[in-house]
Protein backbone atom coordinates (compact mmCIF):
# COMPACT_ATOMS: atom_id res chain seq x y z
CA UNK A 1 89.07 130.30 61.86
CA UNK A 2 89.98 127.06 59.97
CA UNK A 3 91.79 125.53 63.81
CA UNK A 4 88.37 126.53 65.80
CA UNK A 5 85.86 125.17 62.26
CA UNK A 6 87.90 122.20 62.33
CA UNK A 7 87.49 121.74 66.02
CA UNK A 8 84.03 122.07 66.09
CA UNK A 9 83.04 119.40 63.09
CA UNK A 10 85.30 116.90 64.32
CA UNK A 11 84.08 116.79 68.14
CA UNK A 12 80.63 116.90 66.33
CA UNK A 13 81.23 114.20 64.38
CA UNK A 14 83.09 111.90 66.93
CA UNK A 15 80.47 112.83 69.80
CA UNK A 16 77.30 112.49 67.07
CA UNK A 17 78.58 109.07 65.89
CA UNK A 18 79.67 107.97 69.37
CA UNK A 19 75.86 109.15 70.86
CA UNK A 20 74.58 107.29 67.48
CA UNK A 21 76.35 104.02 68.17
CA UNK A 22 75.38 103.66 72.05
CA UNK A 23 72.09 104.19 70.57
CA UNK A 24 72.32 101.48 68.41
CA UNK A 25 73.45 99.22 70.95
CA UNK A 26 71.09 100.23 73.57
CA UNK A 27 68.32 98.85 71.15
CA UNK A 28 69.53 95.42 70.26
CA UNK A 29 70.00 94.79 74.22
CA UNK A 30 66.70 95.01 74.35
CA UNK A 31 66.27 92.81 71.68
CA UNK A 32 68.73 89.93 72.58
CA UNK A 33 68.91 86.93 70.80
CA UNK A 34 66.87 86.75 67.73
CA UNK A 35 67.25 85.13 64.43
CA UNK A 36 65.64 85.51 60.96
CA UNK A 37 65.37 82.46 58.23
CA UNK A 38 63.23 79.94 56.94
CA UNK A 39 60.23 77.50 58.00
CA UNK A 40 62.32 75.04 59.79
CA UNK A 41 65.07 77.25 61.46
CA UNK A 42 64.15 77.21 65.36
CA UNK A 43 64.83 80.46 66.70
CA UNK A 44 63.07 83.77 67.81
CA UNK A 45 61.98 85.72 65.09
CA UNK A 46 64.19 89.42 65.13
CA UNK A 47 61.61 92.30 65.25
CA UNK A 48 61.49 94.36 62.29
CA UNK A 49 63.75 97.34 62.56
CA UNK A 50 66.78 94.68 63.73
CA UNK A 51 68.97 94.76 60.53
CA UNK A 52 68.86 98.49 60.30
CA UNK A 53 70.43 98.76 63.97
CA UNK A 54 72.94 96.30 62.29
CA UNK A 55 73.69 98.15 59.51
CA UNK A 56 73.89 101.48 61.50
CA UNK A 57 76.54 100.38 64.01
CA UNK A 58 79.59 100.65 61.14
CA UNK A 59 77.90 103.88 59.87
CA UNK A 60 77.86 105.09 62.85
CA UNK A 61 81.98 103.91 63.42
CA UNK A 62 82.33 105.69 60.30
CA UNK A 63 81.11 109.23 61.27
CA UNK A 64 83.51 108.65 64.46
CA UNK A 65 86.69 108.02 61.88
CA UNK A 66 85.66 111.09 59.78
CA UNK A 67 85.58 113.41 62.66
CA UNK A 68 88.91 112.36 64.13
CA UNK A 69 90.47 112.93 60.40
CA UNK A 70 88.58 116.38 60.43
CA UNK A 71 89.86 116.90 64.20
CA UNK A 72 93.49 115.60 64.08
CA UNK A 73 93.71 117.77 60.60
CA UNK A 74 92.67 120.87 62.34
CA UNK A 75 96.76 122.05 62.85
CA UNK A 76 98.13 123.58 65.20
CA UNK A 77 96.41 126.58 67.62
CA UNK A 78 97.42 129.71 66.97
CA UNK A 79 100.52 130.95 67.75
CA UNK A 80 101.60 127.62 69.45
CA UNK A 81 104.05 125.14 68.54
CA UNK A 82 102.78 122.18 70.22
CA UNK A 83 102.86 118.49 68.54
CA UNK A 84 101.06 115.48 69.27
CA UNK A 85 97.36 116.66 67.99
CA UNK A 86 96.94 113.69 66.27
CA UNK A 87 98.26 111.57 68.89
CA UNK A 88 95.55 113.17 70.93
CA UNK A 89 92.80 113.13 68.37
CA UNK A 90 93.27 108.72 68.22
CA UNK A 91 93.48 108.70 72.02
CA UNK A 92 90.19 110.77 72.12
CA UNK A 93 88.49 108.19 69.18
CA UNK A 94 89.70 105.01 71.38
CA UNK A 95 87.69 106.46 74.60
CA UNK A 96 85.31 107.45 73.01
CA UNK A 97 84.58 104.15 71.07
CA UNK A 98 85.05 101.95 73.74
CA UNK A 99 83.69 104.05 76.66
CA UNK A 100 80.65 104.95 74.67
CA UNK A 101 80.10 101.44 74.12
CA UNK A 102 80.18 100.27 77.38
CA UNK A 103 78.39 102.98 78.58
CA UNK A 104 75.52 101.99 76.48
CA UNK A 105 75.67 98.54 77.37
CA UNK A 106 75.87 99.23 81.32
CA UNK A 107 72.59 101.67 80.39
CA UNK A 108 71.04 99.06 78.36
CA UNK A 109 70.99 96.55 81.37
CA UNK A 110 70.83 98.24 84.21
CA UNK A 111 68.98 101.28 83.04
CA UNK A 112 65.70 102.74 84.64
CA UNK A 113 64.03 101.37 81.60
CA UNK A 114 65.92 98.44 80.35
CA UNK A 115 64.48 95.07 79.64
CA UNK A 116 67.35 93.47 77.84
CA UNK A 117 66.34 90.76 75.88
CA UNK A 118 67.05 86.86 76.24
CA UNK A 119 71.10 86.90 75.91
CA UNK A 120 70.80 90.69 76.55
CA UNK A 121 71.72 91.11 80.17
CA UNK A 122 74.98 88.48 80.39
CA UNK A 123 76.52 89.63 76.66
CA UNK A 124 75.86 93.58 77.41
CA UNK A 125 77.77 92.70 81.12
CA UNK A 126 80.48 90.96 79.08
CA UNK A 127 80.97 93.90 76.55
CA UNK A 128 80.47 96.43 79.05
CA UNK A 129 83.23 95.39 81.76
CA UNK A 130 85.59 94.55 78.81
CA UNK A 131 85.12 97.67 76.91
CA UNK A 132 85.43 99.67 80.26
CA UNK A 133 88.77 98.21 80.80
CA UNK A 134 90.24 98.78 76.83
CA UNK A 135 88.66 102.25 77.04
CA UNK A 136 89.93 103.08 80.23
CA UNK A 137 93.22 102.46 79.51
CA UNK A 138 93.97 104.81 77.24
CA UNK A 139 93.08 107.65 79.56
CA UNK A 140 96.49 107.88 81.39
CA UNK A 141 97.85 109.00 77.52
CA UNK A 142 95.88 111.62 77.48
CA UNK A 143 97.24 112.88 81.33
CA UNK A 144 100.68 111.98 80.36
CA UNK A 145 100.88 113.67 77.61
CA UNK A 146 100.28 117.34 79.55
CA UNK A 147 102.38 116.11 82.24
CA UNK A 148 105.24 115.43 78.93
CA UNK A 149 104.43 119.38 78.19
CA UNK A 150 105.02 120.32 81.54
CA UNK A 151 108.43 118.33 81.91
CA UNK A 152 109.70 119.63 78.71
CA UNK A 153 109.08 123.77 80.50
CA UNK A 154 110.83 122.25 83.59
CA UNK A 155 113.78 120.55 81.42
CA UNK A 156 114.34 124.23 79.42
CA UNK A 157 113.59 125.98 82.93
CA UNK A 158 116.89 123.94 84.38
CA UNK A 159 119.11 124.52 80.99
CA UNK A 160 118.53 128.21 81.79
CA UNK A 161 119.35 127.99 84.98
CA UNK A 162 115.56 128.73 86.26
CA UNK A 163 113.96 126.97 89.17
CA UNK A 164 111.20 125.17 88.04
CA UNK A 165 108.03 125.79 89.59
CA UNK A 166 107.41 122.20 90.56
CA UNK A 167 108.06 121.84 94.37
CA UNK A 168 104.88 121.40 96.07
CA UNK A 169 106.88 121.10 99.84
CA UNK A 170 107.45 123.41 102.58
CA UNK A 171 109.00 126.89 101.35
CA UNK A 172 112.98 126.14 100.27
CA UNK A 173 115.31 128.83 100.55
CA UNK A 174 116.27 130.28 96.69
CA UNK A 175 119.53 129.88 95.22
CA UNK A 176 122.12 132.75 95.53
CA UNK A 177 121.53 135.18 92.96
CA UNK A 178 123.35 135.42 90.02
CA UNK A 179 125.09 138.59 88.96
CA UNK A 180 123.22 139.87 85.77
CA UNK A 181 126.57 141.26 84.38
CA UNK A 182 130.10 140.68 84.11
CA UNK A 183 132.25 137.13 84.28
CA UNK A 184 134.55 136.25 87.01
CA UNK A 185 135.78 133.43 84.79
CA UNK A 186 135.14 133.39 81.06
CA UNK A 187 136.60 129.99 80.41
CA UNK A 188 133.78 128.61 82.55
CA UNK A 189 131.32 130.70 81.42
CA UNK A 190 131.92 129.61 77.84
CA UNK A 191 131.97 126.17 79.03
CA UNK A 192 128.59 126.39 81.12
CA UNK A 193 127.13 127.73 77.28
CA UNK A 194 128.20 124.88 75.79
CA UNK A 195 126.91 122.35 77.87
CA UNK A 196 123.65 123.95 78.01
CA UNK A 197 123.54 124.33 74.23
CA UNK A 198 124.69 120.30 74.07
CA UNK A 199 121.85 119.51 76.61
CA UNK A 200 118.97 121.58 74.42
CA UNK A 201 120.56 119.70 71.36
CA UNK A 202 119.91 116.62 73.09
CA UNK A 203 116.36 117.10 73.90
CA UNK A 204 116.06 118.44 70.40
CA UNK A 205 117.01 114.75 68.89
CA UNK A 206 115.10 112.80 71.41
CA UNK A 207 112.13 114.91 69.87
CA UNK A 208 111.33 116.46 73.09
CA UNK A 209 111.86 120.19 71.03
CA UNK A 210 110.22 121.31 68.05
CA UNK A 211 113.28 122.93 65.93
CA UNK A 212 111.78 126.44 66.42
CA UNK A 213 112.02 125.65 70.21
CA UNK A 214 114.92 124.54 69.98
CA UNK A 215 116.01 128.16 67.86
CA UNK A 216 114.28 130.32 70.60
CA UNK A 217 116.18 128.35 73.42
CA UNK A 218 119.47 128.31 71.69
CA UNK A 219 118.80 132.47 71.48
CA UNK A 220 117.99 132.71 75.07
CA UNK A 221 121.12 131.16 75.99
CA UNK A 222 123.82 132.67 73.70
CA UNK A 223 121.74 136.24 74.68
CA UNK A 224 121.68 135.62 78.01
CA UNK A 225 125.35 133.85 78.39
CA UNK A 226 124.28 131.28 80.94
C-alpha cells in the first residue's frame, strides 16, 4: 500500500508541477518582452499578471522536486529486489523538466492559438530546440537501464548453464543435454562449481547482484552441482 500511495503522489506531483510550469511558460510567450519601472525607463509596460507567472515557474520546479523525493522514496515493489529506483525517479524529473519545457515553448509558438509576443517567437525556438536536445538525452538511461536487467538474467542464465533466450535468428539446434544425475568426473565437476561460484562473485562486486541474488544463485548452483 505504502509502494503503490507513494507511486501515485509522486507521478502526481512531478506531472502536476511539470503541466503547471509549461503553463507558465506558455503565458509569458505570449507576452514577450516587457519591462516594468519608472517614468523615464523606455520599454513595454508587462501586463499585470506577469510577476506572478514569474514567481510560479520555481514553485512550480518545486512541486516537481517534491514528487521525485516522494517517488524515488517509494522502495522497492513487492516481492522484488530490483535497484536503481532512484536512478530512475532523477531520469524521469530530467525529461520531464526539460521536455515539458520545450514542449510548451514549441506550443507557445507554433500553437493553433499562439501569438507570442515581441522576443516571443525567436527565444521560445531557442529554448525549445535546446531543451529538446538536454531532455532527450536522457531517454536512452531509461532504455538502458531495462536492457542492464535483462543482461544481468542472461549473465545468471549462462553461469547456470541455461541458454538465454536472446537469439532472435533462424532456429539453432540446442545443446546436448545434460545428464540430470550422476558425474563422470568429479574433479571437473567440482571445478565447473567453482568457477561458476567465482563468476557470480564477480558480478556480485561489480554491483551487477543484489547480495540476496547473489545468495539465491550461489543456492542454485551448489543444489544443482553445475
Amino acid at each position: 500500500m505504502r509502494y503503490l500511495l507513494r507511486t501515485v503522489i509522486g507521478l502526481t506531483l512531478l506531472i502536476g508541477g511539470a503541466a503547471y510550469l509549461a503553463y507558465d511558460i506558455y503565458q509569458l510567450l505570449q507576452i514577450g518582452t516587457c519591462a516594468s519601472g519608472g517614468p523615464y525607463q523606455v520599454a513595454r509596460e508587462c501586463p499585470d499578471g506577469t510577476a506572478r507567472l514569474g514567481f510560479l515557474i520555481p514553485v512550480a520546479v518545486v512541486v516537481m522536486l517534491v514528487g521525485t523525493v516522494v517517488y524515488g522514496g517509494r522502495g522497492l515493489p513487492p516481492g522484488s529486489e530490483a535497484r536503481g529506483y532512484r536512478v530512475n525517479a532523477i531520469i524521469l524529473l530530467w525529461c520531464a523538466l526539460f521536455l515539458g519545457i520545450s514542449f510548451a515553448c514549441f506550443w507557445g509558438v507554433w500553437g493553433p492559438e499562439a501569438s507570442p509576443g515581441p522576443g516571443g517567437k525567436e527565444g521560445g525556438l531557442i529554448v525549445a530546440f535546446l531543451f529538446v536536445l538536454m531532455g532527450g538525452a536522457a531517454l536512452p538511461f531509461l532504455a538502458s537501464r531495462e536492457e542492464t536487467q535483462l543482461e544481468k538474467q542472461a549473465a545468471i542464465q549462462r553461469i547456470l548453464g541455461k541458454v538465454p533466450d536472446r537469439w532472435t535468428g533462424p532456429a539453432r539446434s540446442a545443446p546436448p543435454a545434460r545428464p540430470a544425475t550422476g558425474f563422470s568426473n568429479p574433479d571437473a565437476t567440482g571445478a565447473d562449481v567453482v568457477s561458476k561460484l567465482e563468476r557470480a562473485n564477480r558480478l556480485r562486486a561489480e554491483g551487477a547482484l543484489t547480495e540476496a541474488e547473489f545468495e539465491k544463485l550461489k543456492a542454485e548452483i551448489l543444489g544443482g552441482r553445475g
